[in-house]
C-alpha atoms as a PDB file:
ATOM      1  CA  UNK A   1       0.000   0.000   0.000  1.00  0.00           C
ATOM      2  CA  UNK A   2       3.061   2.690   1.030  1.00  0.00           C
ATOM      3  CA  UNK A   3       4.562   1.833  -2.764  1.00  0.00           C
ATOM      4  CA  UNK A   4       0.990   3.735  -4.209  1.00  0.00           C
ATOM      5  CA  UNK A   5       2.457   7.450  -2.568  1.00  0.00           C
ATOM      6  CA  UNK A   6       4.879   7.111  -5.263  1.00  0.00           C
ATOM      7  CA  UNK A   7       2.619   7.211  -7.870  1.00  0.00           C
ATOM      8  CA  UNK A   8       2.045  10.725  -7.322  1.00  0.00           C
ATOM      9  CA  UNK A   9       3.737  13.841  -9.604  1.00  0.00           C
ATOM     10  CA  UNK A  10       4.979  15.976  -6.955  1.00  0.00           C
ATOM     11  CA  UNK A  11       6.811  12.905  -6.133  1.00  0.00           C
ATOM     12  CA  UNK A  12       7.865  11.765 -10.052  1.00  0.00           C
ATOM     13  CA  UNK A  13       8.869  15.540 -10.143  1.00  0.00           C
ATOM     14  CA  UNK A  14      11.415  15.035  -7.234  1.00  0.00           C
ATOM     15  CA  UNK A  15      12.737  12.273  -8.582  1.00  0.00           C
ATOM     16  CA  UNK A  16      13.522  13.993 -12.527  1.00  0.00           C
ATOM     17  CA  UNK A  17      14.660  16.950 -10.135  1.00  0.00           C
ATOM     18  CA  UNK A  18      17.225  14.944  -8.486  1.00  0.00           C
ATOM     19  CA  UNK A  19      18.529  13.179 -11.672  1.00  0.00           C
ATOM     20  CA  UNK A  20      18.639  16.677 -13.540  1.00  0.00           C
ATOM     21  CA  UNK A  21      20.716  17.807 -10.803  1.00  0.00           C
ATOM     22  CA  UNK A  22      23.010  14.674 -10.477  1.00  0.00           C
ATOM     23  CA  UNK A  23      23.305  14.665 -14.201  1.00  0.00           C
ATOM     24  CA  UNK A  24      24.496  18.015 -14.989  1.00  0.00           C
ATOM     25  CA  UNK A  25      26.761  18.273 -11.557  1.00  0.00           C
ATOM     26  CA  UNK A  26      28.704  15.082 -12.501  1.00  0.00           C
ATOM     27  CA  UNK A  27      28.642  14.872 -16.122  1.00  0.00           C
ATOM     28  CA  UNK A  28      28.882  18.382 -17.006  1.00  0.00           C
ATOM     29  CA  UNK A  29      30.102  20.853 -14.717  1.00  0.00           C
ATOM     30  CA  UNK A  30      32.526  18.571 -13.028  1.00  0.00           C
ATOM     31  CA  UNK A  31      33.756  17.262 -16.403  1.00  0.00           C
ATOM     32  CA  UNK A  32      34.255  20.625 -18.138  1.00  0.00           C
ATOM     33  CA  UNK A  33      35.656  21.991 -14.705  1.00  0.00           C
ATOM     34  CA  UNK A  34      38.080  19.228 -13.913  1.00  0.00           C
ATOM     35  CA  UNK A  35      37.255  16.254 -15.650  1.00  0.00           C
ATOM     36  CA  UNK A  36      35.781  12.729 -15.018  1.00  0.00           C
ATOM     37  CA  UNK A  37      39.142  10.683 -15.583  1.00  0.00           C
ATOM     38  CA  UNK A  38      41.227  13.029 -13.414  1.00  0.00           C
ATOM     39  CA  UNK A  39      42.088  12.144  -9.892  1.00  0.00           C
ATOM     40  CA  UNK A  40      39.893  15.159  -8.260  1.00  0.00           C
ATOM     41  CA  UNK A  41      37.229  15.149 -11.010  1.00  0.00           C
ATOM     42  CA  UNK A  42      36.984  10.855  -9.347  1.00  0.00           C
ATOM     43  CA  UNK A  43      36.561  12.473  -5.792  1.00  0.00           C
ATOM     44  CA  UNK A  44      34.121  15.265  -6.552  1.00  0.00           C
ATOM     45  CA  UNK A  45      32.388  12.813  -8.206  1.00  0.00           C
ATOM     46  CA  UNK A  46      32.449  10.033  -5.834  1.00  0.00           C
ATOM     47  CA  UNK A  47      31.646  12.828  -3.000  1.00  0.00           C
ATOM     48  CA  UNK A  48      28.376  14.080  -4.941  1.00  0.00           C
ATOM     49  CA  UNK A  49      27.035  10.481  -5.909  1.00  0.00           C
ATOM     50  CA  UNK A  50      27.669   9.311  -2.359  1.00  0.00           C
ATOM     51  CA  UNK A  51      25.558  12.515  -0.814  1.00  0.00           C
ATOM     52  CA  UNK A  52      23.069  12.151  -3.734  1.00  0.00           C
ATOM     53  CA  UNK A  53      22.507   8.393  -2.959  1.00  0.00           C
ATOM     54  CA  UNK A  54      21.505   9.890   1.038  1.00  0.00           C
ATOM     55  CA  UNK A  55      19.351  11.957  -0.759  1.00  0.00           C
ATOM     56  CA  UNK A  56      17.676   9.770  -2.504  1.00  0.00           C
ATOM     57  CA  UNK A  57      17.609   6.966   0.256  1.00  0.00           C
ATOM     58  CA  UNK A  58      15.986   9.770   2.995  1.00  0.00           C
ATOM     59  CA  UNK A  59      13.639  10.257   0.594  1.00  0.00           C
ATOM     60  CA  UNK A  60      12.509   6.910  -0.109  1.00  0.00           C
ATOM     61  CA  UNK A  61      12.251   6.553   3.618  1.00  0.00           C
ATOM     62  CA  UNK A  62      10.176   9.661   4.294  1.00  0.00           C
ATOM     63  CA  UNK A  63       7.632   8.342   1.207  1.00  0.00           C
ATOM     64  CA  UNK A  64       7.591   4.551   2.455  1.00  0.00           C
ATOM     65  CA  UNK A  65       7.611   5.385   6.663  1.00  0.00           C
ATOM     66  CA  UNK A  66       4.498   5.800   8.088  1.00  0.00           C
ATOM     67  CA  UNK A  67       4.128   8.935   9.818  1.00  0.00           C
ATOM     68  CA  UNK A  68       1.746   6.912  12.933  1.00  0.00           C
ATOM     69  CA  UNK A  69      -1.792   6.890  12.546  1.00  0.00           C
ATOM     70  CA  UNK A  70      -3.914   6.332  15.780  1.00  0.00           C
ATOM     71  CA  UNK A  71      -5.687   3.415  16.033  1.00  0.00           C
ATOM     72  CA  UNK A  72      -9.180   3.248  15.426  1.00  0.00           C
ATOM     73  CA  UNK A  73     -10.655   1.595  18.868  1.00  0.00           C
ATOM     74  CA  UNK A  74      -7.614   3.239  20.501  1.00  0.00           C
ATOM     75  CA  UNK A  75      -8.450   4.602  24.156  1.00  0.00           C
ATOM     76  CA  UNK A  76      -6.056   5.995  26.513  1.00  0.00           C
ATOM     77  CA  UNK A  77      -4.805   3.865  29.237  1.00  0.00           C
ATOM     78  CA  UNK A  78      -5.480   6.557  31.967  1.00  0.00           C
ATOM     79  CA  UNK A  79      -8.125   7.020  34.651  1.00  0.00           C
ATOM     80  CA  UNK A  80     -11.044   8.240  33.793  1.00  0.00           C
ATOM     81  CA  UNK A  81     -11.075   7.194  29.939  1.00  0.00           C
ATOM     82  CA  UNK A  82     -13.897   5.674  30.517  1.00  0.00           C
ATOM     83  CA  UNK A  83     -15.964   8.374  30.666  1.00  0.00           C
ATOM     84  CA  UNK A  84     -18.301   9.223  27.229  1.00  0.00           C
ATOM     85  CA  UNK A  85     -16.982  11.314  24.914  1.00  0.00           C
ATOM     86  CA  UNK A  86     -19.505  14.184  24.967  1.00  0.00           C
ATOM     87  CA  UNK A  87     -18.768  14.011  28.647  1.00  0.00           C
ATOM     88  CA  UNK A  88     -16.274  16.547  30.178  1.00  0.00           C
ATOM     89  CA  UNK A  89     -13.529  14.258  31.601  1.00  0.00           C
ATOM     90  CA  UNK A  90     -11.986  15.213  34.897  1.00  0.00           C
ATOM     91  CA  UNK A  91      -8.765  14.816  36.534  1.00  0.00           C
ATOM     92  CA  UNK A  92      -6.048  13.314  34.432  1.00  0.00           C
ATOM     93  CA  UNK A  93      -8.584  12.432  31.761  1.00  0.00           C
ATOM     94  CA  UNK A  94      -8.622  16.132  30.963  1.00  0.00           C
ATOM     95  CA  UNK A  95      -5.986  15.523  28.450  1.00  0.00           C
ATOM     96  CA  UNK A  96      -8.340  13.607  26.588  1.00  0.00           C
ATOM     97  CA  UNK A  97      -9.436  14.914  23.227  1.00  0.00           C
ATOM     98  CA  UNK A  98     -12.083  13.548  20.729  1.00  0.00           C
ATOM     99  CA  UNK A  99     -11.468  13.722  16.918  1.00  0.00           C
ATOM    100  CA  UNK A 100     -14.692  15.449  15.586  1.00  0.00           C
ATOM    101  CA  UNK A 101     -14.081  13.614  12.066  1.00  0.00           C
ATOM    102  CA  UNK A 102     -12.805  10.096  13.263  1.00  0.00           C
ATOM    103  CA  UNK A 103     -14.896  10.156  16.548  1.00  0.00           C
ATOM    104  CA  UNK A 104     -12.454   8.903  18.165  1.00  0.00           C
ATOM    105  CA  UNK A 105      -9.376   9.355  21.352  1.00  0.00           C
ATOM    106  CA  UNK A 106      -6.851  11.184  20.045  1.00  0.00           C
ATOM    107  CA  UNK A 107      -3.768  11.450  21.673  1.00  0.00           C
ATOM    108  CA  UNK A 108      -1.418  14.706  23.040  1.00  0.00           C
ATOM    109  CA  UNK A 109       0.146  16.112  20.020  1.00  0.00           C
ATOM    110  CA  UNK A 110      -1.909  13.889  17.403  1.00  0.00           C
ATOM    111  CA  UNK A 111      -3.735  16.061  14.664  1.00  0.00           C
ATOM    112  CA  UNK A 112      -6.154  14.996  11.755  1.00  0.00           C
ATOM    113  CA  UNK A 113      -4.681  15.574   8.267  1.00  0.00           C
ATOM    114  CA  UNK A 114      -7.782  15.833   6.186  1.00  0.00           C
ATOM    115  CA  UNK A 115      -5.404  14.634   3.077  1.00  0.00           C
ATOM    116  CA  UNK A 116      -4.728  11.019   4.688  1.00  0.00           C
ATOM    117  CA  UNK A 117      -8.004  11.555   6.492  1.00  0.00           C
ATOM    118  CA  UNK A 118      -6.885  10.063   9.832  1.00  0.00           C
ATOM    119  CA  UNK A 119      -5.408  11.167  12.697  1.00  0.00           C
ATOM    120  CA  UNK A 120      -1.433  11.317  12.590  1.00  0.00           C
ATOM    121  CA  UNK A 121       0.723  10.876  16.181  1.00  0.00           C
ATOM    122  CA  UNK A 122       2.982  14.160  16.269  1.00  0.00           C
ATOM    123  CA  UNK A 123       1.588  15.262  13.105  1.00  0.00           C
ATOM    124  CA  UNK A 124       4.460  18.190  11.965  1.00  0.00           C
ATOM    125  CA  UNK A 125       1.961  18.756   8.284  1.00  0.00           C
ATOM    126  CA  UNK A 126       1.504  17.247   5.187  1.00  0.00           C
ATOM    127  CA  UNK A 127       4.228  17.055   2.546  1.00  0.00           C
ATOM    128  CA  UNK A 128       3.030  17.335  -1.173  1.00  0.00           C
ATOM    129  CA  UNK A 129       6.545  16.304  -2.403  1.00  0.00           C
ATOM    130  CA  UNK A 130       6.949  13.385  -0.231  1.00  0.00           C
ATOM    131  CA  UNK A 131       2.824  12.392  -0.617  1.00  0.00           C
ATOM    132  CA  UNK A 132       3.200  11.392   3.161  1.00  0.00           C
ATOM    133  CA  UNK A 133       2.322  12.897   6.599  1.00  0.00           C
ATOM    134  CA  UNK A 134       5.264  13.756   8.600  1.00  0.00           C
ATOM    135  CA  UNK A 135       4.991  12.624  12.219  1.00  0.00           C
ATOM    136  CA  UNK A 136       6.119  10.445  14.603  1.00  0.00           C
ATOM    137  CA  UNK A 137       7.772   7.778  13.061  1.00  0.00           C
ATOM    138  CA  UNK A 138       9.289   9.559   9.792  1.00  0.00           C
ATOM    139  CA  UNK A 139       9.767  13.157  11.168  1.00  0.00           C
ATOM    140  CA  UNK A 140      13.305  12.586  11.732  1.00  0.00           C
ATOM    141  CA  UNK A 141      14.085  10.658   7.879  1.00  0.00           C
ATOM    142  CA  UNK A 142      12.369  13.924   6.547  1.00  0.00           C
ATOM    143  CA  UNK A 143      14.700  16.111   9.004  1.00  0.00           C
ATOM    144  CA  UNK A 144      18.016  13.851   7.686  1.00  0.00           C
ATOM    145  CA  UNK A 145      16.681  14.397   3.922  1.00  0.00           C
ATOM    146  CA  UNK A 146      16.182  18.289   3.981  1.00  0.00           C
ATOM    147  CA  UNK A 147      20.349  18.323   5.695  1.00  0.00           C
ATOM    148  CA  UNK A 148      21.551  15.824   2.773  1.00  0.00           C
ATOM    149  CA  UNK A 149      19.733  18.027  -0.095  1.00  0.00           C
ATOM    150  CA  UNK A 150      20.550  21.133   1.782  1.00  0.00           C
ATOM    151  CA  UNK A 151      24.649  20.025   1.619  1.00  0.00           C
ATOM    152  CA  UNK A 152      24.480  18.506  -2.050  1.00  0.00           C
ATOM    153  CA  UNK A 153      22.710  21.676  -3.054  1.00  0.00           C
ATOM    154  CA  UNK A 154      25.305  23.625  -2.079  1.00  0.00           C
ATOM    155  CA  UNK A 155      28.061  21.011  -2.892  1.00  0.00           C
ATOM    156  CA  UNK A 156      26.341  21.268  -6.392  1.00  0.00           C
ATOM    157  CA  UNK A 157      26.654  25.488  -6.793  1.00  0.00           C
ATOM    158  CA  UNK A 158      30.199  25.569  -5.532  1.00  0.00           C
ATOM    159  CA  UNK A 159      30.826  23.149  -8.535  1.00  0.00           C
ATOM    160  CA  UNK A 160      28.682  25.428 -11.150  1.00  0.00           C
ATOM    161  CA  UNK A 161      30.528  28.277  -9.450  1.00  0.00           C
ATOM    162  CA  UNK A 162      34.307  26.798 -10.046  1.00  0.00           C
ATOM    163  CA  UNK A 163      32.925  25.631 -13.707  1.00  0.00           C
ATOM    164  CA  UNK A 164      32.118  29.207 -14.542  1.00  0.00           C
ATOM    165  CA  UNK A 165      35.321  31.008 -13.282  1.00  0.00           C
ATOM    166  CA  UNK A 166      38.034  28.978 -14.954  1.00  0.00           C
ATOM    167  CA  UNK A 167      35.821  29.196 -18.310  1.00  0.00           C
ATOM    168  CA  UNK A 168      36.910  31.936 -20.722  1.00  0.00           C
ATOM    169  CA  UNK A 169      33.408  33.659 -21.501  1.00  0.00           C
ATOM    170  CA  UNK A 170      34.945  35.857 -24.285  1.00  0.00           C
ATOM    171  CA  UNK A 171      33.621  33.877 -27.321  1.00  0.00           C
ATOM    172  CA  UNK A 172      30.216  35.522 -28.266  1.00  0.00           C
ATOM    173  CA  UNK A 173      28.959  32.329 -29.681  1.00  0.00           C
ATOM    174  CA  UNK A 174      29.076  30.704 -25.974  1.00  0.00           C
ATOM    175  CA  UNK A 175      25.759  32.507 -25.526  1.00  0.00           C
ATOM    176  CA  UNK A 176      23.195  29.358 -25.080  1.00  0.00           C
ATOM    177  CA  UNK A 177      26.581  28.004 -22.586  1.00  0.00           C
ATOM    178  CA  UNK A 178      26.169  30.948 -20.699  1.00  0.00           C
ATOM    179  CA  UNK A 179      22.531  31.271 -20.335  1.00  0.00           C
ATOM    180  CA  UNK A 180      22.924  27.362 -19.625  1.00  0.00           C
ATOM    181  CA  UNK A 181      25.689  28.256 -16.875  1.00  0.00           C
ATOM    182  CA  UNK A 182      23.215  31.091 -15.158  1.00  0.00           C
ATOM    183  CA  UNK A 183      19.961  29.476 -15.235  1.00  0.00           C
ATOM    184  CA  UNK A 184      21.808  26.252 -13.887  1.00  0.00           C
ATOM    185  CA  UNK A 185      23.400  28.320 -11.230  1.00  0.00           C
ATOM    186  CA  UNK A 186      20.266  30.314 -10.100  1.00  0.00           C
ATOM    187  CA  UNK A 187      18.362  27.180  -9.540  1.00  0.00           C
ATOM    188  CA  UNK A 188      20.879  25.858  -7.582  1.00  0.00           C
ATOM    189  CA  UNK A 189      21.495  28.556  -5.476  1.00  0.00           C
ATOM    190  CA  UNK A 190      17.321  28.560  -4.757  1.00  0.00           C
ATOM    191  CA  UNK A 191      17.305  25.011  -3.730  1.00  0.00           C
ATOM    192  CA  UNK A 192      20.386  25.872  -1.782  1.00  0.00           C
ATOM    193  CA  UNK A 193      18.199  29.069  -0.077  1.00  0.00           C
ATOM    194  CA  UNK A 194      15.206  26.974   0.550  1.00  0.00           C
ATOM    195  CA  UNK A 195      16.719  23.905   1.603  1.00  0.00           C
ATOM    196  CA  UNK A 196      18.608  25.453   4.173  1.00  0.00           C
ATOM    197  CA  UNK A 197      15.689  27.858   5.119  1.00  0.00           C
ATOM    198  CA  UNK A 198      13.777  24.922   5.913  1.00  0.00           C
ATOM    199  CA  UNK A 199      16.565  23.037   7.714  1.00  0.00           C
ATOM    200  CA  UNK A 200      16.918  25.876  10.040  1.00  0.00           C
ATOM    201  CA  UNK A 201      13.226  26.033  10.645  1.00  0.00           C
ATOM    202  CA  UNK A 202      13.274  22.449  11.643  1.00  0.00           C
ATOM    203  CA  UNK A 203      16.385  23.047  13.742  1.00  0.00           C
ATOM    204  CA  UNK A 204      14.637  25.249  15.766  1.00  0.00           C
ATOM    205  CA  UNK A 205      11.687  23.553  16.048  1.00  0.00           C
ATOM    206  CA  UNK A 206      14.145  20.854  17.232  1.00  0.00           C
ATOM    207  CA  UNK A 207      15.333  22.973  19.934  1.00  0.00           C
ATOM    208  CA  UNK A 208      11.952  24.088  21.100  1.00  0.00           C
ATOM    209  CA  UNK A 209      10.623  21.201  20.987  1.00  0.00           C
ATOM    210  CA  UNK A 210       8.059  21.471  18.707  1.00  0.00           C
ATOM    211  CA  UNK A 211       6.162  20.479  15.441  1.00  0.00           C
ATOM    212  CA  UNK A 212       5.414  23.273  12.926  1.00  0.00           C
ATOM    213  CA  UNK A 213       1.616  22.852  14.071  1.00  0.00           C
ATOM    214  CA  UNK A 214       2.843  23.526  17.440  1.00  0.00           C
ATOM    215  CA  UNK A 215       4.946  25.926  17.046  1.00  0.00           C
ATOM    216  CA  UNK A 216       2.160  28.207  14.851  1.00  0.00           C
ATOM    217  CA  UNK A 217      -0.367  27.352  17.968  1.00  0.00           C
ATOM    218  CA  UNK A 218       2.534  28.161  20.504  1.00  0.00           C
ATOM    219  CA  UNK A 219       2.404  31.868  18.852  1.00  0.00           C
ATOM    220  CA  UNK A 220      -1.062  32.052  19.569  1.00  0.00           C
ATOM    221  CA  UNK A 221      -0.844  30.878  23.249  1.00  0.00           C
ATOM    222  CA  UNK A 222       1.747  32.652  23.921  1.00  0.00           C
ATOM    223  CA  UNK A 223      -0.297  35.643  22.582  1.00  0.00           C
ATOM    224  CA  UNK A 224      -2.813  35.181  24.807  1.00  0.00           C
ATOM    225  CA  UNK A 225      -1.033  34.169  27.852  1.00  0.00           C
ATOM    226  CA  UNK A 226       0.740  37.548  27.276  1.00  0.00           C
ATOM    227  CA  UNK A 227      -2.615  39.133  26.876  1.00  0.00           C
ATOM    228  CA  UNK A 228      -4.109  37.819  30.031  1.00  0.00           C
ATOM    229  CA  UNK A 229      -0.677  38.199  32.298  1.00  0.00           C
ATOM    230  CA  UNK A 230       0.272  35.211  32.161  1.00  0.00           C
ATOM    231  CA  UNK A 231       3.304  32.523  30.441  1.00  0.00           C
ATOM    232  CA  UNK A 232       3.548  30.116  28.517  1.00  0.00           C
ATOM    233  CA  UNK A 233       5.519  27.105  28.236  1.00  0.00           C
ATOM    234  CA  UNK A 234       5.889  24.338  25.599  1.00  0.00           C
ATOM    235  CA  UNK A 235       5.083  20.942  27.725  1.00  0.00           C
ATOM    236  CA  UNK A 236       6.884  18.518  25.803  1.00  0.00           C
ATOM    237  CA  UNK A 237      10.535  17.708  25.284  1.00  0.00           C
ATOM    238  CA  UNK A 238      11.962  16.349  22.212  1.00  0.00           C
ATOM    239  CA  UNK A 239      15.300  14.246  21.757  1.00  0.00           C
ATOM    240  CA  UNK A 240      16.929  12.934  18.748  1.00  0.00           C
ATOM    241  CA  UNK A 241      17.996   9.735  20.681  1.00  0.00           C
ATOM    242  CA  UNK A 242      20.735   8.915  23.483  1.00  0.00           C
ATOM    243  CA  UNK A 243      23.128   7.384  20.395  1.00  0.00           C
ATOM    244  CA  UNK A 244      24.473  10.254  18.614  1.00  0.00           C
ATOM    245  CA  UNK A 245      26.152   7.728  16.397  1.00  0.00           C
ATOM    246  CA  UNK A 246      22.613   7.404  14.709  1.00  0.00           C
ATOM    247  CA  UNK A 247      21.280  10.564  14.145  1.00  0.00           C
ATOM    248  CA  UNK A 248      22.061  11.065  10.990  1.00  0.00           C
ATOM    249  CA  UNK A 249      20.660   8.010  10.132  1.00  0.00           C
ATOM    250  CA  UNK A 250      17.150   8.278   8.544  1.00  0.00           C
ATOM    251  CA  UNK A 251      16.129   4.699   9.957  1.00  0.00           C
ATOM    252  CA  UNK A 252      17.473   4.673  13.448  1.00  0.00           C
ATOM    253  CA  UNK A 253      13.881   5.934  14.886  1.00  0.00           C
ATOM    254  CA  UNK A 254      14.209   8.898  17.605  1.00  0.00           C
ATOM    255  CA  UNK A 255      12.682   8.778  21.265  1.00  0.00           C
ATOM    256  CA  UNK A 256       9.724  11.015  22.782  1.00  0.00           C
ATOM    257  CA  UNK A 257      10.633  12.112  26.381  1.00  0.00           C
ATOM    258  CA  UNK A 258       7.620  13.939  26.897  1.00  0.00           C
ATOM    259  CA  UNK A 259       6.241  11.198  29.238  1.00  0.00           C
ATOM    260  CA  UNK A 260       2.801  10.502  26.872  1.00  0.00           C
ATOM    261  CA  UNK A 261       2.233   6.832  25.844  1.00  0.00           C
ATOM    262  CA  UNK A 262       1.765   6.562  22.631  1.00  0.00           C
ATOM    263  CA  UNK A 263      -1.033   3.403  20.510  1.00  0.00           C
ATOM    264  CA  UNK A 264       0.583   1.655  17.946  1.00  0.00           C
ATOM    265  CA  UNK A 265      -0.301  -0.949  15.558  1.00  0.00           C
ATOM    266  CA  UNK A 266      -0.678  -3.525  18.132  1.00  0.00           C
ATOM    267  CA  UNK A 267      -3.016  -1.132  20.210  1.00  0.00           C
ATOM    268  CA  UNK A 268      -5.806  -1.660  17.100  1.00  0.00           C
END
């Protein structure tokens, strides 16, 4: 069933985006600059396939991974779940929340995505380009993928960028070369921009602990708190793991110390 999300064009168009981008890094800027059967144009070339391959390998992750979907007939293992759901719970059941369009429990920090149309565990939003939730279980493999493309992206426009200066642009009938050269360079100094714009988003998400749903309600809390004298604070904390060995690794899964027990599949 996760091999149908590829059968998408957002994510068709990623994958003609990343072979564009290998193609004309390796086989044309690094062969004009230095080329292919020289000793450096080897290791530029060996260095860009090997962080294209993370690319690529993130990405297949974050489309494949589940993002955590709450179980149907999940209820909360607390006292007090008991109690109906158009009933106001009391005590520590008044963490509780119903899902208005499953009708069912849904956990602390679990959100409906009306694309997947159930409710996602640590929902962070909806990716068009990966045709997959982001959540609890492929949040960090998304994370991992948006440092690799960020690097290669930039790995890739210092190459365009050393192509281009030891070129002698004299010749007036190197005009399509040139307009070649700038368009080439301008996209990958956007995807260079926006990658790393979003990696520092998520970095500081990181460090706050938060999802980008969160963090767009924190503002508003925090708003109102302010309004009515009061502060706010962001309950949850979020690690990466206790093996730093394995956090670049898209696979090696990341641990919620937030003390909330999370349903999985076996819960259903």
């Amino acid at each position: 069933m996760e091999w149908k999300r590829f059968l998408s064009i957002p994510v068709f168009s990623v994958f003609l985006l990343m072979g564009f981008v290998y193609f004309i890094t390796v086989f044309i800027f690094i062969e004009d600059w230095v080329g292919l059967q020289s000793s450096a144009g080897i290791l530029n070339a060996m260095i860009f396939t090997f962080m294209a391959s993370l690319c690529l390998f993130s990405f297949v992750v974050c489309v494949l991974t589940e993002p955590g979907y709450v179980p149907s007939p999940y209820v909360p293992d607390v006292e007090g779940a008991a109690v109906p759901l158009h009933q106001e719970p009391h005590s520590n059941s008044s963490q509780l929340r119903q899902c208005d369009k499953c009708c069912t429990y849904k956990p602390p920090r679990a959100h409906h995505c009306r694309i997947c149309r159930r409710c996602v565990l640590r929902m962070d939003h909806h990716c068009l380009w990966i045709n997959n939730c982001v959540g609890y279980w492929n949040y960090k493999a998304f994370v991992i993928l948006v440092l690799y493309a960020t690097i290669a992206s930039i790995y890739s426009s210092v190459m365009i960028i050393s192509c281009a200066l030891q070129k002698n642009w004299n010749f007036s009938g190197r005009v399509p070369m040139k307009i070649f050269f700038a368009i080439s360079g301008a996209m990958m100094l956007g995807l260079s921009i926006t990658f790393g714009t979003l990696l520092g988003f998520h970095i500081y998400l990181i460090s706050c602990n938060m999802t980008t749903i969160e963090n767009y309600e924190g503002i508003r809390a925090a708003w109102l708190a302010r309004k009515s004298g009061h502060s706010y604070r962001h309950p949850f904390n979020l690690v990466l793991g206790p093996n730093i060995l394995k956090w670049l690794c898209p696979t090696a899964l990341s641990h919620l110390k937030d003390g909330m027990s999370y349903p999985t599949a076996h819960d259903s």
